[in-house]
PDB file of N, CA and C in Angstrom:
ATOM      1  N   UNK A   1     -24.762   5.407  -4.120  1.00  0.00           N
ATOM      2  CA  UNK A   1     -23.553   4.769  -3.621  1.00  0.00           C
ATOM      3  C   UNK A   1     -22.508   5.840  -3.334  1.00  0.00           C
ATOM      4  N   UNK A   2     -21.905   5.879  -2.116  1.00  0.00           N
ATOM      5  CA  UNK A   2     -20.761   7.039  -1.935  1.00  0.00           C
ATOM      6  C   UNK A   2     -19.617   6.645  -2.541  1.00  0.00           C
ATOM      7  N   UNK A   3     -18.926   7.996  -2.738  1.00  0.00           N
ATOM      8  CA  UNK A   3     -17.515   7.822  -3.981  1.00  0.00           C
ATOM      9  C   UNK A   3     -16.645   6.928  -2.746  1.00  0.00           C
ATOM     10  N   UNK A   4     -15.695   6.332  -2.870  1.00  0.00           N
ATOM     11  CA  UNK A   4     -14.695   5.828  -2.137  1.00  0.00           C
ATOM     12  C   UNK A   4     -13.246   6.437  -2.842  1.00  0.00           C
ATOM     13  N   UNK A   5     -12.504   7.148  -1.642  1.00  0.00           N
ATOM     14  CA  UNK A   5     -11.445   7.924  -2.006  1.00  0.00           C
ATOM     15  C   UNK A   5     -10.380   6.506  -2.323  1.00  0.00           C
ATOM     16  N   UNK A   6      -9.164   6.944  -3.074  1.00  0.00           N
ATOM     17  CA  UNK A   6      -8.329   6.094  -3.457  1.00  0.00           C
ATOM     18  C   UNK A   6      -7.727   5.201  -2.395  1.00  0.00           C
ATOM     19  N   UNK A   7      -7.302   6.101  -1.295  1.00  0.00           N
ATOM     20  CA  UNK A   7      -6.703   5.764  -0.115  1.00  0.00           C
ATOM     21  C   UNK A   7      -7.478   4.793   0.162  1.00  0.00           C
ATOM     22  N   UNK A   8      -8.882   4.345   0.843  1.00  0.00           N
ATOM     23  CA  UNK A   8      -9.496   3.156   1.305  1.00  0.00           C
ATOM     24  C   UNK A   8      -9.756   2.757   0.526  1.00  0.00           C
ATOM     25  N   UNK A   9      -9.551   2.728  -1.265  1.00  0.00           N
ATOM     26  CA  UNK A   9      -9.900   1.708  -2.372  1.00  0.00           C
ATOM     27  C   UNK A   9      -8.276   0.760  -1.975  1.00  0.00           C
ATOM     28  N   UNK A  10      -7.064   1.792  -1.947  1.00  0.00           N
ATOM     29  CA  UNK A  10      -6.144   0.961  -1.808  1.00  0.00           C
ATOM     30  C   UNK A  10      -5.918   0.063  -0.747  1.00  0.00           C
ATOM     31  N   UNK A  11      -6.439   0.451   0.939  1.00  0.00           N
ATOM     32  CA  UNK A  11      -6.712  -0.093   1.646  1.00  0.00           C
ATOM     33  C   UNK A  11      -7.553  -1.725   1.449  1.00  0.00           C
ATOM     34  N   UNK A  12      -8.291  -1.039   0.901  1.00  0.00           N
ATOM     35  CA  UNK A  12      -9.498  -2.335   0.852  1.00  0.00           C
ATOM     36  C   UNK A  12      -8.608  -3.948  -0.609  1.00  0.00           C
ATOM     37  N   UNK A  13      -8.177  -3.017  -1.432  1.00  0.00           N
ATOM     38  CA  UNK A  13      -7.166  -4.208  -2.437  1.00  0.00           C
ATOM     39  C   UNK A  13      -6.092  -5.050  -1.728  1.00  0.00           C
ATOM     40  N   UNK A  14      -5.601  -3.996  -0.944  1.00  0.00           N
ATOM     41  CA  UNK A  14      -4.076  -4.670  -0.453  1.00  0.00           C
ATOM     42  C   UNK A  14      -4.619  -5.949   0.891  1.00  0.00           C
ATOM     43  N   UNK A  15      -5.786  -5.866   1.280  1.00  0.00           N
ATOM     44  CA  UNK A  15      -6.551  -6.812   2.455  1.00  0.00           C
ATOM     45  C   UNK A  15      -6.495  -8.075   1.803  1.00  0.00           C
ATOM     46  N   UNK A  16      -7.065  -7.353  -0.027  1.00  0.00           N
ATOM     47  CA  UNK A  16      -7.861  -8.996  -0.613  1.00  0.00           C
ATOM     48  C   UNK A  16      -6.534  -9.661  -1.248  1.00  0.00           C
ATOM     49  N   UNK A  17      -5.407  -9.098  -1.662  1.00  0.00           N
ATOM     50  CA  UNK A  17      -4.395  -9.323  -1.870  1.00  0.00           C
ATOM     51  C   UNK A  17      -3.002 -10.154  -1.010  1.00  0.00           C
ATOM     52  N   UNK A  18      -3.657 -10.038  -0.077  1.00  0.00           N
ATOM     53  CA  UNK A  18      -2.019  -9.935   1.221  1.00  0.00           C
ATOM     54  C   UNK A  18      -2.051 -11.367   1.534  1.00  0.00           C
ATOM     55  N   UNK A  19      -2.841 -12.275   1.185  1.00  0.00           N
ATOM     56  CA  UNK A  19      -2.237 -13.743   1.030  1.00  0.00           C
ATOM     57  C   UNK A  19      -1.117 -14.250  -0.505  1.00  0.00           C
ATOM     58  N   UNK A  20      -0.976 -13.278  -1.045  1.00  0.00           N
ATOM     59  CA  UNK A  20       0.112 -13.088  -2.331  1.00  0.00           C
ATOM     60  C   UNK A  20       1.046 -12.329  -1.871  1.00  0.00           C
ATOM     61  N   UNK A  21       2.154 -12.589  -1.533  1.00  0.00           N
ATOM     62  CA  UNK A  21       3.555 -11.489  -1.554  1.00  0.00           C
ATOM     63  C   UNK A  21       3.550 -10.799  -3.021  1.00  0.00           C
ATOM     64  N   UNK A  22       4.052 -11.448  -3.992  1.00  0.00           N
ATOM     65  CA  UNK A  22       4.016 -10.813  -5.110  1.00  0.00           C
ATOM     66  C   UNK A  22       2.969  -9.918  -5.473  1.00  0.00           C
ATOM     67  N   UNK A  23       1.207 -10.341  -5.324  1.00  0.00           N
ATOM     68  CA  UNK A  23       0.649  -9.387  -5.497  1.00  0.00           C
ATOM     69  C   UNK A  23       0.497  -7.930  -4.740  1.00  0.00           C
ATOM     70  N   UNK A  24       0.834  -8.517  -3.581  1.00  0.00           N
ATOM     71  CA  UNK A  24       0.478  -7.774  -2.527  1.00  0.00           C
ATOM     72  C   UNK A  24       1.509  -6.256  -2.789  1.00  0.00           C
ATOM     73  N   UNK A  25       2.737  -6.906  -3.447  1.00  0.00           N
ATOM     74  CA  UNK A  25       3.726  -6.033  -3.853  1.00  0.00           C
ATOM     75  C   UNK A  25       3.598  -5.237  -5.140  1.00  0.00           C
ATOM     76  N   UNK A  26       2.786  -5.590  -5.514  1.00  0.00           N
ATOM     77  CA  UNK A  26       2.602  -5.503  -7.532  1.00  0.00           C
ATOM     78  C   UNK A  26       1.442  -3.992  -7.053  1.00  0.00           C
ATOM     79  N   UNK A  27       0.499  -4.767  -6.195  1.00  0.00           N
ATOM     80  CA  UNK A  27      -0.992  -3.469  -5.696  1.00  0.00           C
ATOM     81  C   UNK A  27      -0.102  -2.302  -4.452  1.00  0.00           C
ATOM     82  N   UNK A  28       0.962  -2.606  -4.170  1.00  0.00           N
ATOM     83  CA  UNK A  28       1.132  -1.305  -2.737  1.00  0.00           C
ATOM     84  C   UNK A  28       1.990  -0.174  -4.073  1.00  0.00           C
ATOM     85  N   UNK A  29       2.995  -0.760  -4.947  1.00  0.00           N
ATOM     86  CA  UNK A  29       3.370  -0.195  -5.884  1.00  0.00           C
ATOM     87  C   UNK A  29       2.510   0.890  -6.688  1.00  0.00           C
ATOM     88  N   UNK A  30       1.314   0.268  -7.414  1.00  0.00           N
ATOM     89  CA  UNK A  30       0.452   1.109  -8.182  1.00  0.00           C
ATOM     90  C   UNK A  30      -0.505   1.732  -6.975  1.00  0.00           C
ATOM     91  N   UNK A  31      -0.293   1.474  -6.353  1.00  0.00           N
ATOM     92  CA  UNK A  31      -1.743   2.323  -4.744  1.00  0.00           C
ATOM     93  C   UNK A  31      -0.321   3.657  -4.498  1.00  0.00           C
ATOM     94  N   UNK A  32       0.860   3.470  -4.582  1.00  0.00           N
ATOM     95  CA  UNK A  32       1.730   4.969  -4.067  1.00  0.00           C
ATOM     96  C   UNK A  32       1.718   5.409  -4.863  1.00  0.00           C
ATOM     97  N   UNK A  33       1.603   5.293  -6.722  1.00  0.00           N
ATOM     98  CA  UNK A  33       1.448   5.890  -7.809  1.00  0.00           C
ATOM     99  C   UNK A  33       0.304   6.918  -7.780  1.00  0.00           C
ATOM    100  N   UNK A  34      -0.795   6.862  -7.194  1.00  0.00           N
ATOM    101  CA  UNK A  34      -2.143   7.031  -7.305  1.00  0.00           C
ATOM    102  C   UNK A  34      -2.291   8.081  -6.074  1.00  0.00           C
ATOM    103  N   UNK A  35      -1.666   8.061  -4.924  1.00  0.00           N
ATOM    104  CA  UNK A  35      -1.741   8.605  -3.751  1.00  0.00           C
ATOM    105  C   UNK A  35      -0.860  10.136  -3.264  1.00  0.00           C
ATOM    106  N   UNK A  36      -1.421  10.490  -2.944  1.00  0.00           N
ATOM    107  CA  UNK A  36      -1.043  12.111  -2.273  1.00  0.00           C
ATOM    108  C   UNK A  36       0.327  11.508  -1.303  1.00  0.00           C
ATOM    109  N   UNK A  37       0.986  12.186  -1.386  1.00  0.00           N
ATOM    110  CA  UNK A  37       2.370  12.497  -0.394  1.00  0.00           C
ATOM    111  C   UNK A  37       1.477  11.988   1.191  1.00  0.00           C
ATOM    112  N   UNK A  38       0.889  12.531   1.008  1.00  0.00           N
ATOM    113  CA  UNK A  38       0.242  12.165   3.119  1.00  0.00           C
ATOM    114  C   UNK A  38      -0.409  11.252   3.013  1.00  0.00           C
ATOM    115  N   UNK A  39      -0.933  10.736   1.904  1.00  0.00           N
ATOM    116  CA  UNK A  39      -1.681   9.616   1.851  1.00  0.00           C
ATOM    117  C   UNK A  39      -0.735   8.110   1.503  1.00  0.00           C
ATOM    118  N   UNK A  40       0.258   8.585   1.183  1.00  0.00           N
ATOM    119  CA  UNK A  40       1.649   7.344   0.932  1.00  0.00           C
ATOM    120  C   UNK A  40       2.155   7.262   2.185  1.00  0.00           C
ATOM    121  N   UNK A  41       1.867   8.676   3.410  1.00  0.00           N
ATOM    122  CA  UNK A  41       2.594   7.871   4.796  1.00  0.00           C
ATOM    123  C   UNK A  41       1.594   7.240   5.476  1.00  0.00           C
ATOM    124  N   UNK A  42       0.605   8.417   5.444  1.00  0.00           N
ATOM    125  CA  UNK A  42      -0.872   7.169   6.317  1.00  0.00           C
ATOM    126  C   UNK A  42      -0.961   5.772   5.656  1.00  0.00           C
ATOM    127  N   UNK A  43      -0.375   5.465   4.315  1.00  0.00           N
ATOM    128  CA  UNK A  43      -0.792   4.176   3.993  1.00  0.00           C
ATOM    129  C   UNK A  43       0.431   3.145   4.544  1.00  0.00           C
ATOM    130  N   UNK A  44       1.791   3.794   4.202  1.00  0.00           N
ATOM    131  CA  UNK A  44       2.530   2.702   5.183  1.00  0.00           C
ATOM    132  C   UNK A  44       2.889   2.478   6.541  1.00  0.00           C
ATOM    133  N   UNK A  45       1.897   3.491   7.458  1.00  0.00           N
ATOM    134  CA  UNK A  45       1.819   3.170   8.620  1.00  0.00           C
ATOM    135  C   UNK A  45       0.261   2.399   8.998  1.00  0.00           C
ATOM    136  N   UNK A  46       0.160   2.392   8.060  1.00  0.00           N
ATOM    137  CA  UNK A  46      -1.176   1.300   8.293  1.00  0.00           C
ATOM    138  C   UNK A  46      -0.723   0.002   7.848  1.00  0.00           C
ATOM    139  N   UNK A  47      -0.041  -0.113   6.611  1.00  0.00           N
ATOM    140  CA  UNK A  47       0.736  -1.383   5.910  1.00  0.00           C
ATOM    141  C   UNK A  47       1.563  -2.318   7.087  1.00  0.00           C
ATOM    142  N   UNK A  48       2.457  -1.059   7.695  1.00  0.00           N
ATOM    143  CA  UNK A  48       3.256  -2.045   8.726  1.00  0.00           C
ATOM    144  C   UNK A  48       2.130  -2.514   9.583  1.00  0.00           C
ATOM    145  N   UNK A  49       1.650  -2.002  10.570  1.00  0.00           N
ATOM    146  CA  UNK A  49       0.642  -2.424  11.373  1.00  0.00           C
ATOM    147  C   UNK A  49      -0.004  -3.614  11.093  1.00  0.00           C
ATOM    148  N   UNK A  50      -0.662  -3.297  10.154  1.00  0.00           N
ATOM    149  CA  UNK A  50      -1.872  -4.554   9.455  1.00  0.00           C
ATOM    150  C   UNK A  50      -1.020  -5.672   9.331  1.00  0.00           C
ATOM    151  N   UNK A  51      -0.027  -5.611   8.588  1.00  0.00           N
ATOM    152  CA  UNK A  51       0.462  -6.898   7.323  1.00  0.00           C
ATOM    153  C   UNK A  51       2.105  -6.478   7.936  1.00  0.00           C
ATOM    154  N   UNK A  52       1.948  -6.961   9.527  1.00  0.00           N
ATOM    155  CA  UNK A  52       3.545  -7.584   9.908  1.00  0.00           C
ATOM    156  C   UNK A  52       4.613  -8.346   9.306  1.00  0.00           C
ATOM    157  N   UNK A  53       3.782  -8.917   8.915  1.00  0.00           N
ATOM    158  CA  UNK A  53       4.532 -10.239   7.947  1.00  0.00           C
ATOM    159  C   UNK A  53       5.224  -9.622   7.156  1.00  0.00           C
ATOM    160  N   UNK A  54       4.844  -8.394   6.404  1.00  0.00           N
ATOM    161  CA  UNK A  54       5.260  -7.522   5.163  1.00  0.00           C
ATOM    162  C   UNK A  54       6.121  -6.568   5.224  1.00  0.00           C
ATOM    163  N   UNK A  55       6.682  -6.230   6.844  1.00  0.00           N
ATOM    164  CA  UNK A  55       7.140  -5.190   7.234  1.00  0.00           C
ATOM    165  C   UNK A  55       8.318  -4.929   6.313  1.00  0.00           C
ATOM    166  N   UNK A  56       9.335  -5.795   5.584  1.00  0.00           N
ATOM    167  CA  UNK A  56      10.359  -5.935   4.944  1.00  0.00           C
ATOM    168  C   UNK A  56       9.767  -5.248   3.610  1.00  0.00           C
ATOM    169  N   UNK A  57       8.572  -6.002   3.160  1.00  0.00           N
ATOM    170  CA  UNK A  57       7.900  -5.983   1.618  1.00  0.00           C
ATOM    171  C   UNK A  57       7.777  -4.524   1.350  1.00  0.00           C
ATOM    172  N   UNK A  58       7.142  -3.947   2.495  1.00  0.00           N
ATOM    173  CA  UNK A  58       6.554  -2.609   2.318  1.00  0.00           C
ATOM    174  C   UNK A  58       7.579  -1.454   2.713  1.00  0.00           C
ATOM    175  N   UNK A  59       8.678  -1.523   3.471  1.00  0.00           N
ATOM    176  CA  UNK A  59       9.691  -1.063   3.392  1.00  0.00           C
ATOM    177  C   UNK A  59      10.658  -0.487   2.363  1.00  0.00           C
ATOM    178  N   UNK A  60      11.005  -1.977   1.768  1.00  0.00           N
ATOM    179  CA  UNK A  60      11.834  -1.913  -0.028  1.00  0.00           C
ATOM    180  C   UNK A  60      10.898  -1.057  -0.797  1.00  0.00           C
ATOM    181  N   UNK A  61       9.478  -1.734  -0.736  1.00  0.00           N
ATOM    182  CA  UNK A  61       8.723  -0.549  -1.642  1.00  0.00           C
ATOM    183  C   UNK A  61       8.970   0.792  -1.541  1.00  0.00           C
ATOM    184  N   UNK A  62       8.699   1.549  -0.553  1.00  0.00           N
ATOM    185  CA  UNK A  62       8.516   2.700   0.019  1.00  0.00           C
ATOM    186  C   UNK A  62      10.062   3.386  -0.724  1.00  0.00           C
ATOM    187  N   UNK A  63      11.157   2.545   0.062  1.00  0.00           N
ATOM    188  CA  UNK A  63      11.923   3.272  -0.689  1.00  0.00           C
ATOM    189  C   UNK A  63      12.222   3.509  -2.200  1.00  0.00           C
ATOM    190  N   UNK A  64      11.673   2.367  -2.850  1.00  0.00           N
ATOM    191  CA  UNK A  64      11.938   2.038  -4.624  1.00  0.00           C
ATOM    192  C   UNK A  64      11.481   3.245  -4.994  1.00  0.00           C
ATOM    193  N   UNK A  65       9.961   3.745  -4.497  1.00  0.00           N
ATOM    194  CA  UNK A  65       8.909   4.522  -4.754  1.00  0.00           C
ATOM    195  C   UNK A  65       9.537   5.683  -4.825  1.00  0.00           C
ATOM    196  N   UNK A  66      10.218   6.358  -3.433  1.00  0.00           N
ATOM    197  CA  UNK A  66      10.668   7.433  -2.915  1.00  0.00           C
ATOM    198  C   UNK A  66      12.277   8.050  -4.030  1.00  0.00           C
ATOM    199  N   UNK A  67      13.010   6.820  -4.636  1.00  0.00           N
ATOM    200  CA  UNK A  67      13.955   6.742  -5.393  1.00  0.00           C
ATOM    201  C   UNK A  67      13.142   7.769  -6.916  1.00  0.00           C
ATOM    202  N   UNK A  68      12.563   7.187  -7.213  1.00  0.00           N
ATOM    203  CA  UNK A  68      12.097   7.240  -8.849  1.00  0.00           C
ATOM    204  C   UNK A  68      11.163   8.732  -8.674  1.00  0.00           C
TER     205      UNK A  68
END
């Protein structure tokens, strides 16, 4: 079985997640904890894209993240 890097583990959670706001918010939180500096922008330019709906959700995150 090939390793799966964090980045498309987080990818692949936030898919099964994104009918939950709250979760969806609870998993992008601990997925930027876990992730490389370049891998926190490739992930929220994939976040906006994918999960429009979220564009607000993943925004506030980004910055909470970027704060602390």
């Amino acid at each position: 079985m090939q390793k799966r890097n964090m980045f498309e583990l987080s990818k692949n959670i936030l898919q099964k997640v994104s009918f939950d706001k709250t979760l969806f918010r609870k998993e992008l939180t601990k997925a930027l904890q876990w992730l490389k500096k370049e891998e926190q922008f490739l992930l929220f330019v994939w976040c906006v894209t994918t999960f429009h709906q979220y564009t607000d959700l993943v925004t506030e995150v980004y910055k909470n993240v970027a704060q602390s």
